[in-house]
N, C-alpha and C. Protein backbone atom coordinates (compact mmCIF):
# COMPACT_ATOMS: atom_id res chain seq x y z
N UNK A 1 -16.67 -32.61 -18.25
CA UNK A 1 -15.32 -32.05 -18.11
C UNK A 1 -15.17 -30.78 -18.95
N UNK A 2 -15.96 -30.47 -20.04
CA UNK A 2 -15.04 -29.32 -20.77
C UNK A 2 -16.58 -28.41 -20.42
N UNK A 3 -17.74 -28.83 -19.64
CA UNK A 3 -18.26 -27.75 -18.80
C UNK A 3 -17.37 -27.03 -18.07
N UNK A 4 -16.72 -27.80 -17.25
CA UNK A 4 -15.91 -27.39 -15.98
C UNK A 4 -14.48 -26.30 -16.68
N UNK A 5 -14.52 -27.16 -17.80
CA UNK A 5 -13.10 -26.05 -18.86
C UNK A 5 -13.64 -24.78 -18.99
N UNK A 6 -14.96 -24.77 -19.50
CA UNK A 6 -15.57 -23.62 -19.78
C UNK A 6 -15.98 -22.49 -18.92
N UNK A 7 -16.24 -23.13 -17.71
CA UNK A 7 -16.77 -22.21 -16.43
C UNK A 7 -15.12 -21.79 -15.87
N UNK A 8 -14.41 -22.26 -16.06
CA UNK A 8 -13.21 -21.94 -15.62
C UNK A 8 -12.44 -20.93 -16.59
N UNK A 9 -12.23 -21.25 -18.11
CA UNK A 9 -12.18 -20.06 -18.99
C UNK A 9 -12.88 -18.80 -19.09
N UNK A 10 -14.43 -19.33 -19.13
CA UNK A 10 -15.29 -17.63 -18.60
C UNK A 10 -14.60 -16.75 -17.11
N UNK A 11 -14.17 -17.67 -16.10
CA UNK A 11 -13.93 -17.33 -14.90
C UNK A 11 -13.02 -16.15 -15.03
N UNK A 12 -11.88 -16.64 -15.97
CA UNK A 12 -10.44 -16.30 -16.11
C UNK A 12 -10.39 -15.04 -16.88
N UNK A 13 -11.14 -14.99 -17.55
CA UNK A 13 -11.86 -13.67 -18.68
C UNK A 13 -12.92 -12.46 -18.07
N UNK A 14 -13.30 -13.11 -17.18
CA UNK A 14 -14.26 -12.22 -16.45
C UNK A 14 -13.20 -11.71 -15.25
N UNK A 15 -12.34 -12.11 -14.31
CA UNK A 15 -11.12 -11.67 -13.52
C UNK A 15 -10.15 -11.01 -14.37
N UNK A 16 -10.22 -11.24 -15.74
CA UNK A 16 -8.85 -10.41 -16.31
C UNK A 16 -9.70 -8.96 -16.63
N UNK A 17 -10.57 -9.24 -17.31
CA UNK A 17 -11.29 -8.05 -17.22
C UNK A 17 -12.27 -7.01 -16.58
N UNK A 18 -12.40 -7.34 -15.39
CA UNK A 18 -12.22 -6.69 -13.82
C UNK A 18 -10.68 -5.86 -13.85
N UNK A 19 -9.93 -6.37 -13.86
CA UNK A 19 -8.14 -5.88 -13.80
C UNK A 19 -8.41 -4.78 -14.66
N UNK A 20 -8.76 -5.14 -16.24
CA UNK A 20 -8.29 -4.36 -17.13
C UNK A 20 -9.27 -2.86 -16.30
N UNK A 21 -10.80 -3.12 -16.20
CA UNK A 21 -11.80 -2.05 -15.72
C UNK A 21 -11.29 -1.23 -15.08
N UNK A 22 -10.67 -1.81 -13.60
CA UNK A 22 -10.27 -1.45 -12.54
C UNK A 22 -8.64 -0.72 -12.96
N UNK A 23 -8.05 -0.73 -13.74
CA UNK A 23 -7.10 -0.23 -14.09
C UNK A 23 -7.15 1.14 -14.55
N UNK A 24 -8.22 1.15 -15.60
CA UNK A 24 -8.87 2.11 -16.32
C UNK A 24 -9.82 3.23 -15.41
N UNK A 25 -9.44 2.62 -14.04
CA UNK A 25 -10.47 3.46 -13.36
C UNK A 25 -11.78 3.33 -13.08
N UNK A 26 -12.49 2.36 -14.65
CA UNK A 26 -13.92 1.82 -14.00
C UNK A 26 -14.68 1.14 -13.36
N UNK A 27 -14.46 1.58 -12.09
CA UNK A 27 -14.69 0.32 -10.89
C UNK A 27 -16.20 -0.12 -10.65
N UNK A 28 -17.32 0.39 -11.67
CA UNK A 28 -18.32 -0.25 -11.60
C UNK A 28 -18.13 -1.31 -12.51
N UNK A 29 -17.77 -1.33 -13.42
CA UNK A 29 -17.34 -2.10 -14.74
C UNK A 29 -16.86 -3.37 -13.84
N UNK A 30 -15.35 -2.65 -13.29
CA UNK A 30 -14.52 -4.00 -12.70
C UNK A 30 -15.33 -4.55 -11.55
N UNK A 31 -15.79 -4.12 -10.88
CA UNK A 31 -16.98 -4.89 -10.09
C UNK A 31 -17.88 -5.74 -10.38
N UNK A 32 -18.64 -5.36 -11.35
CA UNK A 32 -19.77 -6.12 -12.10
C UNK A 32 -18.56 -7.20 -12.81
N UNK A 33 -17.59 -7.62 -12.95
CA UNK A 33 -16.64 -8.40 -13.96
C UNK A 33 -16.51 -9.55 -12.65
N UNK A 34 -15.62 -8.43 -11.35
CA UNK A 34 -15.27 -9.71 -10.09
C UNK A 34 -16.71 -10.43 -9.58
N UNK A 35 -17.39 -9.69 -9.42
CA UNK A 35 -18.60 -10.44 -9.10
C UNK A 35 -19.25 -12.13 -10.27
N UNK A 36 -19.10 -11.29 -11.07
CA UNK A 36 -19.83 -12.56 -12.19
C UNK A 36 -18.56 -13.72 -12.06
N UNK A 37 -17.52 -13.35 -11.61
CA UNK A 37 -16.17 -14.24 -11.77
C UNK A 37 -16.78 -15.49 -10.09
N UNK A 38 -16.87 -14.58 -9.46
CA UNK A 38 -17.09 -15.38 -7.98
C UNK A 38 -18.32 -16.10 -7.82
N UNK A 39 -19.79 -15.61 -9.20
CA UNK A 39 -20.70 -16.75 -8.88
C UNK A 39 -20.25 -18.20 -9.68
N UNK A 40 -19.00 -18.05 -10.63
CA UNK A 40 -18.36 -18.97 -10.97
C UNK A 40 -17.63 -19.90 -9.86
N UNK A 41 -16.67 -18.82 -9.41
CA UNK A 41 -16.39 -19.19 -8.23
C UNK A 41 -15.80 -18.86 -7.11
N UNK A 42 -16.88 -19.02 -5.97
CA UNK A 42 -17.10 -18.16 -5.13
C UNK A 42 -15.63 -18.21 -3.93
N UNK A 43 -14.45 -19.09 -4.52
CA UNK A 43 -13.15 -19.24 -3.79
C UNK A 43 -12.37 -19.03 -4.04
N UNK A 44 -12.50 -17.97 -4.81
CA UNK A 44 -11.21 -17.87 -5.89
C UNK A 44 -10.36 -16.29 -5.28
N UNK A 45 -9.54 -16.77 -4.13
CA UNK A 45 -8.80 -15.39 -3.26
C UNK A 45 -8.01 -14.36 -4.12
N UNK A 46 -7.56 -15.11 -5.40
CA UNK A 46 -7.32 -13.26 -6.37
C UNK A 46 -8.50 -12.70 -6.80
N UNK A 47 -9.62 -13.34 -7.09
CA UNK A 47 -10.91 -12.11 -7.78
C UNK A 47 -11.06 -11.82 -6.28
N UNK A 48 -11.49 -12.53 -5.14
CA UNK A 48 -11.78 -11.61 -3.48
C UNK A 48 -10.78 -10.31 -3.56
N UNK A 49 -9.82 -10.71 -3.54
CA UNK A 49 -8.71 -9.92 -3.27
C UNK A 49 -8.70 -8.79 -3.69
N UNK A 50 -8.78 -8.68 -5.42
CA UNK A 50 -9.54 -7.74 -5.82
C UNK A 50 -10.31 -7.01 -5.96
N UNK A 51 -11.34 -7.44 -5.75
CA UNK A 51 -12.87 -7.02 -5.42
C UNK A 51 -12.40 -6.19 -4.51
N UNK A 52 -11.76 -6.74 -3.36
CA UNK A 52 -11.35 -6.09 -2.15
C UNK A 52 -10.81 -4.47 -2.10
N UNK A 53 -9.56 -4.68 -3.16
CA UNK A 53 -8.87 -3.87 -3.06
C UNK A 53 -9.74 -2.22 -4.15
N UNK A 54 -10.36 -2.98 -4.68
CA UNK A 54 -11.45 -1.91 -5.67
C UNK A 54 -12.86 -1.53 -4.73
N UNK A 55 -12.79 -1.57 -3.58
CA UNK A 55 -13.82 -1.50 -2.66
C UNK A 55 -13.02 -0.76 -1.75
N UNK A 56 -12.01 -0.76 -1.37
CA UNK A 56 -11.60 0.11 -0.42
C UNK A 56 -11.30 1.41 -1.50
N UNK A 57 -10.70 1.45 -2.54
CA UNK A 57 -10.42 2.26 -3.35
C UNK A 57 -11.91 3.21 -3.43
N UNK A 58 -13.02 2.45 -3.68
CA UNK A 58 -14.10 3.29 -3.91
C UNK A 58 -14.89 3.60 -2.28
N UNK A 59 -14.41 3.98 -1.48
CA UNK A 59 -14.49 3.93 0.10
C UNK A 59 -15.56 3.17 0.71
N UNK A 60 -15.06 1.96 0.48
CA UNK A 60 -16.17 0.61 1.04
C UNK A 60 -15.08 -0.24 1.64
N UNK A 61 -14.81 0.16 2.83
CA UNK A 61 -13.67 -0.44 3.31
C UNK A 61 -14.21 -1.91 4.22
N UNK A 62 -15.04 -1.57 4.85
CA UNK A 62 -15.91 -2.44 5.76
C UNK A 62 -16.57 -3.81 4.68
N UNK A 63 -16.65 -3.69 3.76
CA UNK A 63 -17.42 -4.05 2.46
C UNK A 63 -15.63 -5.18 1.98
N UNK A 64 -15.05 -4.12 2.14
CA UNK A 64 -13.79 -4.65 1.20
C UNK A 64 -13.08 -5.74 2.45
N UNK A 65 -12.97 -5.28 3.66
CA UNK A 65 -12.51 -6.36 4.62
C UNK A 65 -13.20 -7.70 4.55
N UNK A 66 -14.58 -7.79 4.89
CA UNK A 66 -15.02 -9.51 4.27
C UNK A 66 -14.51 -10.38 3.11
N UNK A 67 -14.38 -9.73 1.99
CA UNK A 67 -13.84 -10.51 1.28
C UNK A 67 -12.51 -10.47 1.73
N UNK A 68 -11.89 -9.92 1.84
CA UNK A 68 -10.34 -9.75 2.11
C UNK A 68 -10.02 -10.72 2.81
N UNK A 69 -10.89 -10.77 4.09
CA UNK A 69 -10.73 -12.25 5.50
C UNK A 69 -10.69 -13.80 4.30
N UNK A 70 -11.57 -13.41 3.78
CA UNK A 70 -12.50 -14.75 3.44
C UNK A 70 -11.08 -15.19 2.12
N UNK A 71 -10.63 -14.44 1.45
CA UNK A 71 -9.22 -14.97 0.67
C UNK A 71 -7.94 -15.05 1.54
N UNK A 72 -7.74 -14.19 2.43
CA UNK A 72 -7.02 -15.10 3.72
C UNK A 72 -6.95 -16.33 4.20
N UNK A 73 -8.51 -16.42 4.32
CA UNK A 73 -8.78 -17.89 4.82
C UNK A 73 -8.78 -18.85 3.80
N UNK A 74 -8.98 -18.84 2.76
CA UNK A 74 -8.64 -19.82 1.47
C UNK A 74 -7.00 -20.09 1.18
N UNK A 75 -6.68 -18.92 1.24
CA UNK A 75 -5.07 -18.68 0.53
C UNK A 75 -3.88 -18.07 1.81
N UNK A 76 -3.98 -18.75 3.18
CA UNK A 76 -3.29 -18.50 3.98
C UNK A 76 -2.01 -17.33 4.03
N UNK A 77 -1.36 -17.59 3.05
CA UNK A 77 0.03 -17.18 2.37
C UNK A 77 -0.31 -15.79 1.52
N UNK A 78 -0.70 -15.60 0.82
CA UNK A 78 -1.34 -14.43 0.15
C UNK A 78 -1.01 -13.15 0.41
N UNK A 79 0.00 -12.62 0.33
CA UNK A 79 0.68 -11.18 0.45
C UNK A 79 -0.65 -9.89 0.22
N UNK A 80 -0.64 -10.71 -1.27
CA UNK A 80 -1.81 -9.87 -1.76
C UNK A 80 -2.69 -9.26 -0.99
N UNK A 81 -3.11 -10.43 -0.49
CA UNK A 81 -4.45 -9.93 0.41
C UNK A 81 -4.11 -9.20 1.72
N UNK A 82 -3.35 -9.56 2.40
CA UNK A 82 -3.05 -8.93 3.88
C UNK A 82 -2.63 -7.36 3.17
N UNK A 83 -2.06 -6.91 2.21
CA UNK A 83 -1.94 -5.67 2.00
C UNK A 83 -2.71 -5.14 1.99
N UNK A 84 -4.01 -5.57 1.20
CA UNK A 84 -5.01 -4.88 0.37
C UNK A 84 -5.88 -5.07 1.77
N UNK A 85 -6.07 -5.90 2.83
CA UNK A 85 -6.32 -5.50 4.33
C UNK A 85 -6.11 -4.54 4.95
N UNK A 86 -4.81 -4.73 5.08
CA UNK A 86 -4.27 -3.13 5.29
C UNK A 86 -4.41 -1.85 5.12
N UNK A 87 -4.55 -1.67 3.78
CA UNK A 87 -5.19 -1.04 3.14
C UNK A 87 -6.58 -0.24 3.66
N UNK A 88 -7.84 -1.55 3.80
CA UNK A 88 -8.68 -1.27 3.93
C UNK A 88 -8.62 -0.71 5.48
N UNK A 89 -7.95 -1.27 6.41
CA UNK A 89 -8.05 -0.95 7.84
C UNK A 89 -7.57 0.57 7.83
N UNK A 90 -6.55 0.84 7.21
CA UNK A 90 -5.89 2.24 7.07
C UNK A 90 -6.86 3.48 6.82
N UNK A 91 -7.78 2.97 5.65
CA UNK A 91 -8.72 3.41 5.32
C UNK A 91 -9.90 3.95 6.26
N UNK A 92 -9.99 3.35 7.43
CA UNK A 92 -10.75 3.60 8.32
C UNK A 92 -10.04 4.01 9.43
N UNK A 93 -8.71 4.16 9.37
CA UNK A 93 -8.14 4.75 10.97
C UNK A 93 -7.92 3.63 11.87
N UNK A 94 -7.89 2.53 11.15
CA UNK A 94 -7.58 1.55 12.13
C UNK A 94 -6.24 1.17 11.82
N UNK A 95 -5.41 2.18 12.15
CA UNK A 95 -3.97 1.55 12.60
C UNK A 95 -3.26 0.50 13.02
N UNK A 96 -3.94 0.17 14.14
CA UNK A 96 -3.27 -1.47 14.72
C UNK A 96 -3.45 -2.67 13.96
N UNK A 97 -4.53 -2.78 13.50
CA UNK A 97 -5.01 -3.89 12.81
C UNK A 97 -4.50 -3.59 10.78
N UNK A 98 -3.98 -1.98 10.81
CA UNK A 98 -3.43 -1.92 9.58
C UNK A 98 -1.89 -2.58 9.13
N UNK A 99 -1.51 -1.91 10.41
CA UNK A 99 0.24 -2.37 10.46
C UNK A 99 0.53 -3.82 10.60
N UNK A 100 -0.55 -4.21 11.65
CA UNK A 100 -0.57 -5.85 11.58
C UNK A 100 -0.73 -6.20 11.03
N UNK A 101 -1.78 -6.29 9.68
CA UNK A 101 -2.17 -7.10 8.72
C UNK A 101 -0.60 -6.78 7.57
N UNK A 102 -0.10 -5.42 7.31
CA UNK A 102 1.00 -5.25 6.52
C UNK A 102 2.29 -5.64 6.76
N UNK A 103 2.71 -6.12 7.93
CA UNK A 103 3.48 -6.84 9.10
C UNK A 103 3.39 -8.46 8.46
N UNK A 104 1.89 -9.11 8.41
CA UNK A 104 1.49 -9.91 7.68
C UNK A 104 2.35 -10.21 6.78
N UNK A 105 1.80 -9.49 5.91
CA UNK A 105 2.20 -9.63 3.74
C UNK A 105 3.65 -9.25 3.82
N UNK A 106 4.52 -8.54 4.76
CA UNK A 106 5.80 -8.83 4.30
C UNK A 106 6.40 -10.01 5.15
N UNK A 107 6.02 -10.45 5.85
CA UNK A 107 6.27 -12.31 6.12
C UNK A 107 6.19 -12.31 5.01
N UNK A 108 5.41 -12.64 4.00
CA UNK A 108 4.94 -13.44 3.03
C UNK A 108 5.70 -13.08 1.61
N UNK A 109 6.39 -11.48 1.29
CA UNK A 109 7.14 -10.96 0.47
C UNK A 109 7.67 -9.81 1.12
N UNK A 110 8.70 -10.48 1.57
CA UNK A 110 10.06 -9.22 2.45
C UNK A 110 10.42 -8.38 1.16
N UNK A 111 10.72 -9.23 0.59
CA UNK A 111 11.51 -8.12 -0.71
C UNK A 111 10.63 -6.97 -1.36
N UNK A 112 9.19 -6.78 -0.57
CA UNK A 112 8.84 -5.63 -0.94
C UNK A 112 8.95 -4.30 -0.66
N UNK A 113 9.35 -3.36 -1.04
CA UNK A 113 9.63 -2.34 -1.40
C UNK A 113 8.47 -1.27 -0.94
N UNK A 114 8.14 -1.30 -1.86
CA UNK A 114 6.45 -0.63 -1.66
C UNK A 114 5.82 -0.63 -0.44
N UNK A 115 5.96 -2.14 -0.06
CA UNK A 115 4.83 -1.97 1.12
C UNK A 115 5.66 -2.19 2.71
N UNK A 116 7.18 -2.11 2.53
CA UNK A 116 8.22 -1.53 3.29
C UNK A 116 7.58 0.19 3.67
N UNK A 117 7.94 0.66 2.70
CA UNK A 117 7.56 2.17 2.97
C UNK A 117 6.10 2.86 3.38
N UNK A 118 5.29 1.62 2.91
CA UNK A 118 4.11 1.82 3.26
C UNK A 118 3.46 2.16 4.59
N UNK A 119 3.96 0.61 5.27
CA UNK A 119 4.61 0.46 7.01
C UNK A 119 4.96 1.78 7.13
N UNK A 120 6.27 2.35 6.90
CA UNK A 120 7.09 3.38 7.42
C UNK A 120 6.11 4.67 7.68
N UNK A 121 4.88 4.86 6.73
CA UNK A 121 4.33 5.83 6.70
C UNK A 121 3.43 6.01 7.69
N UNK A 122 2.88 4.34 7.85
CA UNK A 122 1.78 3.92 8.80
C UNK A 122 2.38 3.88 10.67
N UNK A 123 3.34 3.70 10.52
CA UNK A 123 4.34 4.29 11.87
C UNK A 123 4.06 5.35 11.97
N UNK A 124 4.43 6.57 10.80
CA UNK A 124 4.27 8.09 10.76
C UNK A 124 2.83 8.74 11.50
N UNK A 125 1.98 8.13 10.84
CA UNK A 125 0.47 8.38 10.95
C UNK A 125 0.08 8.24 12.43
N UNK A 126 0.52 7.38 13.15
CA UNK A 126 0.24 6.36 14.98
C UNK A 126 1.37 7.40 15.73
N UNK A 127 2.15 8.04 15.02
CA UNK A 127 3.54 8.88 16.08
C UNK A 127 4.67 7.90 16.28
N UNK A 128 4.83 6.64 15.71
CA UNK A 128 5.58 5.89 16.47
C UNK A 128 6.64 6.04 15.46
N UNK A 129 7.47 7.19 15.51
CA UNK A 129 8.54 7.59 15.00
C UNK A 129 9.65 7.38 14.68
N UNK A 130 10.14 6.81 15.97
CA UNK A 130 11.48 5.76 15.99
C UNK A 130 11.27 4.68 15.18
N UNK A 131 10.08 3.74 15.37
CA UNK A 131 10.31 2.82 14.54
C UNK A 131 9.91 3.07 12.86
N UNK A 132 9.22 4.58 12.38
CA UNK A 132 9.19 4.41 11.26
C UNK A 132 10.71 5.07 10.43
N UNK A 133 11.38 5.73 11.54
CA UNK A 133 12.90 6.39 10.69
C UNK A 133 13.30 4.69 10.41
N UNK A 134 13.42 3.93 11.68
CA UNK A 134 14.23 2.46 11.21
C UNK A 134 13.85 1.77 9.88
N UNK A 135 12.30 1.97 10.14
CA UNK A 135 11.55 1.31 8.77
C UNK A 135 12.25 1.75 7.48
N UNK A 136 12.43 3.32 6.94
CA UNK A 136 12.76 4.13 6.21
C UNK A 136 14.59 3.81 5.93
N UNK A 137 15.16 3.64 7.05
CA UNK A 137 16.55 3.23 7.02
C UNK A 137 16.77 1.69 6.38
N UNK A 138 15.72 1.20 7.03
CA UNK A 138 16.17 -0.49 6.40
C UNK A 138 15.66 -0.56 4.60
N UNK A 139 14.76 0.36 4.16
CA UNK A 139 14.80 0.36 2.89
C UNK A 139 16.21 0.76 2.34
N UNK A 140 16.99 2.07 2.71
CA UNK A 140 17.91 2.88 2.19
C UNK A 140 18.92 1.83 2.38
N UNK A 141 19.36 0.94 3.20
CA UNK A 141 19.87 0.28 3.67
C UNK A 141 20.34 -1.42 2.73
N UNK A 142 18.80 -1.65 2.76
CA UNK A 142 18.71 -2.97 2.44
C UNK A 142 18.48 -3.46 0.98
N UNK A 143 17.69 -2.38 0.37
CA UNK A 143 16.85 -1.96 -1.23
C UNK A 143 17.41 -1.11 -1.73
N UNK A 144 17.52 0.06 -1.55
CA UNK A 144 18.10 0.60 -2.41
C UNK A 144 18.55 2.17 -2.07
N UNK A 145 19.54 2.82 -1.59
CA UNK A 145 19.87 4.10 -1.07
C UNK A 145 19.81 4.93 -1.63
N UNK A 146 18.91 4.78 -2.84
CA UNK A 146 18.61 6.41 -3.23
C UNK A 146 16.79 6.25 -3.67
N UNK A 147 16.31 5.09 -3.11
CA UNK A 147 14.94 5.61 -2.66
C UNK A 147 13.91 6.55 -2.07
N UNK A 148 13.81 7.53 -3.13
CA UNK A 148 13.19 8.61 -2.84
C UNK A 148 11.76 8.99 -1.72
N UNK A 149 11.15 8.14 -1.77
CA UNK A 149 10.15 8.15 -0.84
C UNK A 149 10.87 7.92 0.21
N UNK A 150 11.73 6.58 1.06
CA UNK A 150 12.51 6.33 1.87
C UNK A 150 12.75 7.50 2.54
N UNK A 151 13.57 7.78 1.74
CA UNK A 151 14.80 9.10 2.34
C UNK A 151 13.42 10.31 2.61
N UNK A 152 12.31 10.80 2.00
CA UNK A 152 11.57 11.83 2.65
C UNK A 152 10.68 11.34 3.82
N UNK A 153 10.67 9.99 3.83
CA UNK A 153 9.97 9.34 4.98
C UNK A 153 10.73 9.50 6.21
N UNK A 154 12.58 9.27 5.80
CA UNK A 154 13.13 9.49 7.49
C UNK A 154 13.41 11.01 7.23
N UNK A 155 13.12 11.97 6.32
CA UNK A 155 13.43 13.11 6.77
C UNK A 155 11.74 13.52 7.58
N UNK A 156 10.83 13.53 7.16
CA UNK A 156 9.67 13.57 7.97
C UNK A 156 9.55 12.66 9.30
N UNK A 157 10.20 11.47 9.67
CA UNK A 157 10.42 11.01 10.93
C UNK A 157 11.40 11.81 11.53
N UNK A 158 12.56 11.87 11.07
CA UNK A 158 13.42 13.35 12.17
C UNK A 158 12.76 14.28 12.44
N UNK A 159 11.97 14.75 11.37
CA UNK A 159 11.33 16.09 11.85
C UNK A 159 10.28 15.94 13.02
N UNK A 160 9.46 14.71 13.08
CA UNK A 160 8.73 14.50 14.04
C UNK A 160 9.57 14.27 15.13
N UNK A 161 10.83 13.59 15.53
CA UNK A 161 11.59 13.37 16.15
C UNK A 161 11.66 14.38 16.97
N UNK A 162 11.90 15.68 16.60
CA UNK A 162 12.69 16.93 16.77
C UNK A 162 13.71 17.42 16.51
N UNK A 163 14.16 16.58 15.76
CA UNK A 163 16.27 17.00 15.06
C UNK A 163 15.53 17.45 13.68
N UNK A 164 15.01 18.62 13.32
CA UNK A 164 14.98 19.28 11.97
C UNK A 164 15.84 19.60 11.21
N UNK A 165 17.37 19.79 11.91
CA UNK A 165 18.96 20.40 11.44
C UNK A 165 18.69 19.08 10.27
N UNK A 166 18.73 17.82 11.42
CA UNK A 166 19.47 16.44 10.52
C UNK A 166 18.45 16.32 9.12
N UNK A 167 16.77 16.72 9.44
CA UNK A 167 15.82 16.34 8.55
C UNK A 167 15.86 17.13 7.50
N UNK A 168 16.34 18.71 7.55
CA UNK A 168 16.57 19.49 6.42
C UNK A 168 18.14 18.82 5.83
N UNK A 169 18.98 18.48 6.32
CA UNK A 169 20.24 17.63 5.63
C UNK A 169 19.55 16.77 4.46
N UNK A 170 19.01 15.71 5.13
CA UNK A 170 18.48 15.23 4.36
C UNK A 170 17.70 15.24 2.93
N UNK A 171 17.20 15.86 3.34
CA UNK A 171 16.10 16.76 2.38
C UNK A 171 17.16 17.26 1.16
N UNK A 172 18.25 18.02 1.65
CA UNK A 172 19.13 18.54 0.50
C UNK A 172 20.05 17.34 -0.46
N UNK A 173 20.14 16.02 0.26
CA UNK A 173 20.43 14.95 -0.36
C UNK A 173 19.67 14.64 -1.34
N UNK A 174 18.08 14.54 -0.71
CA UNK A 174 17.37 14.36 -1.39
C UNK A 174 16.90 14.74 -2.95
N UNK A 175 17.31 16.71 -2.66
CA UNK A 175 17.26 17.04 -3.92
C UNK A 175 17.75 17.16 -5.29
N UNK A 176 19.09 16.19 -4.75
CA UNK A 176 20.27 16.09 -5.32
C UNK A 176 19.59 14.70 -6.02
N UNK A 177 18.95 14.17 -5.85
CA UNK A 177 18.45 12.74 -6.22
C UNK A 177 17.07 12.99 -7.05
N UNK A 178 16.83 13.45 -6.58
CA UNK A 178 15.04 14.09 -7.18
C UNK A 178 14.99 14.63 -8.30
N UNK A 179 15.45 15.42 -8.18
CA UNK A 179 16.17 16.47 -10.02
C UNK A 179 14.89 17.04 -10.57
N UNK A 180 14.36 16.12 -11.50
CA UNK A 180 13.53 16.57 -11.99
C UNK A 180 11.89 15.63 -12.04
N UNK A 181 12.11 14.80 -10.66
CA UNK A 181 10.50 14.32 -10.06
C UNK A 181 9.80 15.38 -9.44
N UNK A 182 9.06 16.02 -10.04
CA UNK A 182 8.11 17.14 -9.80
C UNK A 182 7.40 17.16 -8.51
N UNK A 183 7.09 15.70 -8.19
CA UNK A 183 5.95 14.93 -7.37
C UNK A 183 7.15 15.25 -6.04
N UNK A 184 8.30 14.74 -6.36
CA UNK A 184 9.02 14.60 -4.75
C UNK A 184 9.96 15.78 -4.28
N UNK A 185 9.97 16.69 -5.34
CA UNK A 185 10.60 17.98 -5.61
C UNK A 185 9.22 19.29 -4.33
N UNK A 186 7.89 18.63 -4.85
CA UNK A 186 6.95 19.35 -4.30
C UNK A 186 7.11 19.25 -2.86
N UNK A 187 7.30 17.69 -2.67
CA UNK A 187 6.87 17.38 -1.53
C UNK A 187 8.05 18.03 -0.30
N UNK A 188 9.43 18.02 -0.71
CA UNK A 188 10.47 18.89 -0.33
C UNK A 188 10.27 20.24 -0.30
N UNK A 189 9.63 20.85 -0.93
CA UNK A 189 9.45 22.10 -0.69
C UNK A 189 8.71 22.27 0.52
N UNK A 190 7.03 21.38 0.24
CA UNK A 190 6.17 21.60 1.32
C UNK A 190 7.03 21.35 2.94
N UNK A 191 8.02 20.29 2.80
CA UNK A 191 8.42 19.44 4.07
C UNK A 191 9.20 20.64 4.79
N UNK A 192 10.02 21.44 3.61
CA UNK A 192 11.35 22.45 3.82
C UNK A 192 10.45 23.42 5.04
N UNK A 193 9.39 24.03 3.88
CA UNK A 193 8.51 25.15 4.56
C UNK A 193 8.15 24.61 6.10
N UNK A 194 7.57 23.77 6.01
CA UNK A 194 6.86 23.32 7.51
C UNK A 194 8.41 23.45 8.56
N UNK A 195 9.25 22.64 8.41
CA UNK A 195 10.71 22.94 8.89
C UNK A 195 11.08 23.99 9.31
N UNK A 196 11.15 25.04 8.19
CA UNK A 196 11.26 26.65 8.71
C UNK A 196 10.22 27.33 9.71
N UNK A 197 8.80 26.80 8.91
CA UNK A 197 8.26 27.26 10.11
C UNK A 197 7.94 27.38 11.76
N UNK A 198 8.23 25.85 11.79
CA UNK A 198 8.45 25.23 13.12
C UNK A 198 9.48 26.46 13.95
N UNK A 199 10.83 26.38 13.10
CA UNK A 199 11.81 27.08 13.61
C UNK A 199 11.66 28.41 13.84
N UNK A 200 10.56 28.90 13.86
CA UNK A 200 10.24 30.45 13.58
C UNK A 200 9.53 30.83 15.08
């Protein structure tokens, strides 16, 4: 019994420090950590999961989907994982099977935020426009109405739309909210320009 304590404490130490690696950016580090965690034990759908998600990150997406399935199939429910699927499918241009798997993980945690907008973007990417302004609306809507990504997500869905009047409106809301986020301040500029140019 306090074998089994022990292989389970190493387990837990070797997955936390994968996290810490992989945080830090060193994804050979955190690799060599999830791995030694899974010959402990080889079912354990948060080190997969991980592994996973540090494999698509380092563009091993194909690599990162097996494990990804395989903590699915252990941990049915697992938000985690259907994202970090997603993820990986996105990664390769596989759209249908991206949105589906992220379609997935918010069954599993609606109240996310993040991977609400995520969707919205992944609509953006396929053209399917209408449904990513809705996506973008039900955040502003439902989470929180001065969600900055949100609100440049349905101003970039209008603009794909073809109503640029309504998408530059927006945009000026936006900047009223943005202030001094450098990151979403940029991205308004770039969005503004493309806008004008269109119109030119």
């Amino acid at each position: 019994n306090s074998a089994l304590n022990f292989a389970s404490d190493r387990c837990s130490i070797l997955k936390n420090l994968g996290m810490i690696y992989m945080d830090r950016k060193e994804y050979v580090k955190a690799e060599e950590h999830f791995n030694m965690a899974l010959t402990i034990d080889e079912d354990d759908s948060f080190t997969l999961s991980n592994l996973g998600k540090l494999l698509t990150i380092t563009n091993r997406s194909e690599e990162a989907i097996k494990h990804l399935k395989k903590a699915i199939e252990i941990t049915p429910d697992y938000a985690f994982a259907y994202y970090n699927l997603a993820k990986a499918y996105q990664n390769l241009h596989d759209f249908p099977n991206a949105i589906y798997n992220l379609m997935f993980s918010l069954n599993y945690e609606p109240d996310d935020v993040y991977s609400v907008n995520v969707l919205g973007r992944m609509f953006l990417e396929v053209g399917l426009n209408d449904r990513a302004l809705r996506t973008f609306e039900q955040v502003l809507e439902e989470f929180d109405k001065e969600d900055k990504f949100a609100i440049l997500g349905k101003a970039e869905a209008l603009n794909a739309m073809g109503n640029s009047k309504k998408a530059l409106e927006v945009l000026e809301e936006l900047k009223k909210i943005a202030k001094d986020d450098k990151v979403v301040t940029e991205k308004i500029k770039v969005l503004t320009a493309k806008i004008d140019n269109k119109g030119n």
